[in-house]
Protein backbone atom coordinates (compact mmCIF):
# COMPACT_ATOMS: atom_id res chain seq x y z
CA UNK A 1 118.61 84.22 92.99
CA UNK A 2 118.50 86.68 91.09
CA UNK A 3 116.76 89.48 93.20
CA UNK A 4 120.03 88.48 95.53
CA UNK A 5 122.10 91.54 94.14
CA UNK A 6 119.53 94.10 94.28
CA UNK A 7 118.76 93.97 98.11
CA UNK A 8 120.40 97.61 98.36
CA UNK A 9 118.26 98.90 95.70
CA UNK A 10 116.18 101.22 97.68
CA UNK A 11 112.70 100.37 96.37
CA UNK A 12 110.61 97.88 94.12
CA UNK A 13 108.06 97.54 92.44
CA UNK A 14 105.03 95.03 93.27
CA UNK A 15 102.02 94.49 91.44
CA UNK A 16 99.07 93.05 91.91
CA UNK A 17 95.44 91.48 90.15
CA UNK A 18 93.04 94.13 91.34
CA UNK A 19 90.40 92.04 93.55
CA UNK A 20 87.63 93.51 91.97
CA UNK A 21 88.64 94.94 88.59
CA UNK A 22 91.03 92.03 88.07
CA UNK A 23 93.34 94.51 86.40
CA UNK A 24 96.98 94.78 87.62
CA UNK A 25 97.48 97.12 90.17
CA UNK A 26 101.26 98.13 90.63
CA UNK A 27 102.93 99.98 93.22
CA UNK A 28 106.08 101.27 94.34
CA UNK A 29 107.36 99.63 98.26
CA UNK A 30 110.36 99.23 100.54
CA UNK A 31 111.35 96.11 100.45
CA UNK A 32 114.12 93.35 101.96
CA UNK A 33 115.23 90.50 101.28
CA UNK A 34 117.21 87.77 103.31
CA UNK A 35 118.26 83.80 101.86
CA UNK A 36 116.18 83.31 99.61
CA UNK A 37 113.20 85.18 100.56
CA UNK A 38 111.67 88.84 99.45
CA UNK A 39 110.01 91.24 102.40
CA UNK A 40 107.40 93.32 102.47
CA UNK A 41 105.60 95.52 105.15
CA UNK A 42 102.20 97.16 104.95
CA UNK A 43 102.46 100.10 106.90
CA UNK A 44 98.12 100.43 106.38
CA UNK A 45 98.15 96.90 107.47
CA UNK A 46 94.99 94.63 106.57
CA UNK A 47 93.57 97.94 105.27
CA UNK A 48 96.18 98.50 102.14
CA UNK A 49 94.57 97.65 98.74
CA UNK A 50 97.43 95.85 97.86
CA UNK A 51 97.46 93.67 100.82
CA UNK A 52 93.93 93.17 100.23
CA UNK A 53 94.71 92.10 96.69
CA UNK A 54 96.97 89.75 97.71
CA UNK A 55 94.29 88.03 100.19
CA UNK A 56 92.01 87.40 97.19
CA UNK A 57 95.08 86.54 94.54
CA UNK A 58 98.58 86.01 96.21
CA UNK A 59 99.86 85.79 92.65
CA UNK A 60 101.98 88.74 92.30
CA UNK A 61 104.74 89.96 90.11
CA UNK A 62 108.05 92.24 91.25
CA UNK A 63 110.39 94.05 89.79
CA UNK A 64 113.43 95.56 91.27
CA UNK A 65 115.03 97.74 88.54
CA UNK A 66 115.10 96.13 85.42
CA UNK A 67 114.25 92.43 87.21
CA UNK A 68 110.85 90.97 87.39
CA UNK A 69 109.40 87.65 88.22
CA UNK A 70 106.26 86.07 88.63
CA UNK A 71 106.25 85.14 92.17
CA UNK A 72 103.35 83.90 94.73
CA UNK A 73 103.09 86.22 98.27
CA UNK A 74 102.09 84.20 101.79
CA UNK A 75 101.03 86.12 105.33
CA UNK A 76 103.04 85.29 108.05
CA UNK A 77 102.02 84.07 111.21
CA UNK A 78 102.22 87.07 113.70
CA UNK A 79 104.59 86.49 116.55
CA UNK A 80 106.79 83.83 114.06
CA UNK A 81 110.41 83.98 113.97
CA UNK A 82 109.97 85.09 110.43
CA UNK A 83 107.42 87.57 111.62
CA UNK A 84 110.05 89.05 113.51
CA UNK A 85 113.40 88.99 111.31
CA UNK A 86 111.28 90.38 108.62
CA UNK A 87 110.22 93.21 110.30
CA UNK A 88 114.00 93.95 111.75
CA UNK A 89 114.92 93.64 108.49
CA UNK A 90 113.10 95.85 107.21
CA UNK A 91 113.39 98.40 110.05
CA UNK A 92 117.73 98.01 109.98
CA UNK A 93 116.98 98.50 106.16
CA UNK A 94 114.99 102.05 106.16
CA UNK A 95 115.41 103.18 110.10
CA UNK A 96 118.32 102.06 110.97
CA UNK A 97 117.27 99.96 113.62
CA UNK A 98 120.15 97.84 115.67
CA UNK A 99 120.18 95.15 117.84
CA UNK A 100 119.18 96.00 121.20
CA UNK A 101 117.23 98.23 119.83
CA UNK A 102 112.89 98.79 119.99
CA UNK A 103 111.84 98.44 116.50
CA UNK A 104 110.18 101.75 115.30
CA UNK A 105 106.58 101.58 115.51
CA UNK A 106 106.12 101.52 111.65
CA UNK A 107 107.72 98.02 112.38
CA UNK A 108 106.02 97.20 115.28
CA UNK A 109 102.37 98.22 113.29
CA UNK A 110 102.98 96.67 109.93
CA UNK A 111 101.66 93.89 108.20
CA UNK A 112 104.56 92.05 106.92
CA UNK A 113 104.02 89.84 103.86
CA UNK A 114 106.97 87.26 102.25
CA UNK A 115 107.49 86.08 98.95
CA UNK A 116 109.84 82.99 98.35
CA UNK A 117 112.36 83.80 95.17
């Protein structure tokens, strides 16, 4: 894949079709990514305009660095395996969480959204 390499980049860039202006929206956001598939986590949860965006479009496009594709975003079901390894990867990714560890409650709180590469 070729967002593969750039997991250690520390940010990307997603952007969305504004849900009322129908304009793209882009904005900058931690990301993670694990086999195969690209995480997000809305820290303003339902309440983020992207996320919101997404709800009425899930069309989206990233771009880590110079990289950018044309990908489609999905919710995950809360309490899902994903669900979980998304938000520890995230968390491991930005603060340090560990194994054994309680997430930090920016995990814990945040909407976390995939997108399949």
């Amino acid at each position: 894949m070729m967002f593969e390499r750039l997991a250690d980049e520390n940010v990307g860039y997603l952007t969305t079709t504004g849900r009322k202006s129908r304009e793209p929206h882009e904005i900058e956001i931690w990301f993670g990514i694990r086999d195969g598939t690209l995480y997000l986590l809305s820290g303003g949860g339902e309440s983020a305009d992207w996320v919101k965006n997404v709800r009425k479009d899930p069309r989206v496009r990233m771009r880590i660095n110079s990289q950018g594709a044309a990908l489609k975003a999905r919710f995950l079901r809360a309490g899902s395996t994903e669900d979980t390894a998304a938000r520890e990867l995230l968390d491991e990714k930005y603060m340090g969480w560990r194994k054994g560890k309680k997430l930090s409650s920016w995990a814990r709180g945040a909407l976390p959204v995939a997108i399949d590469l």
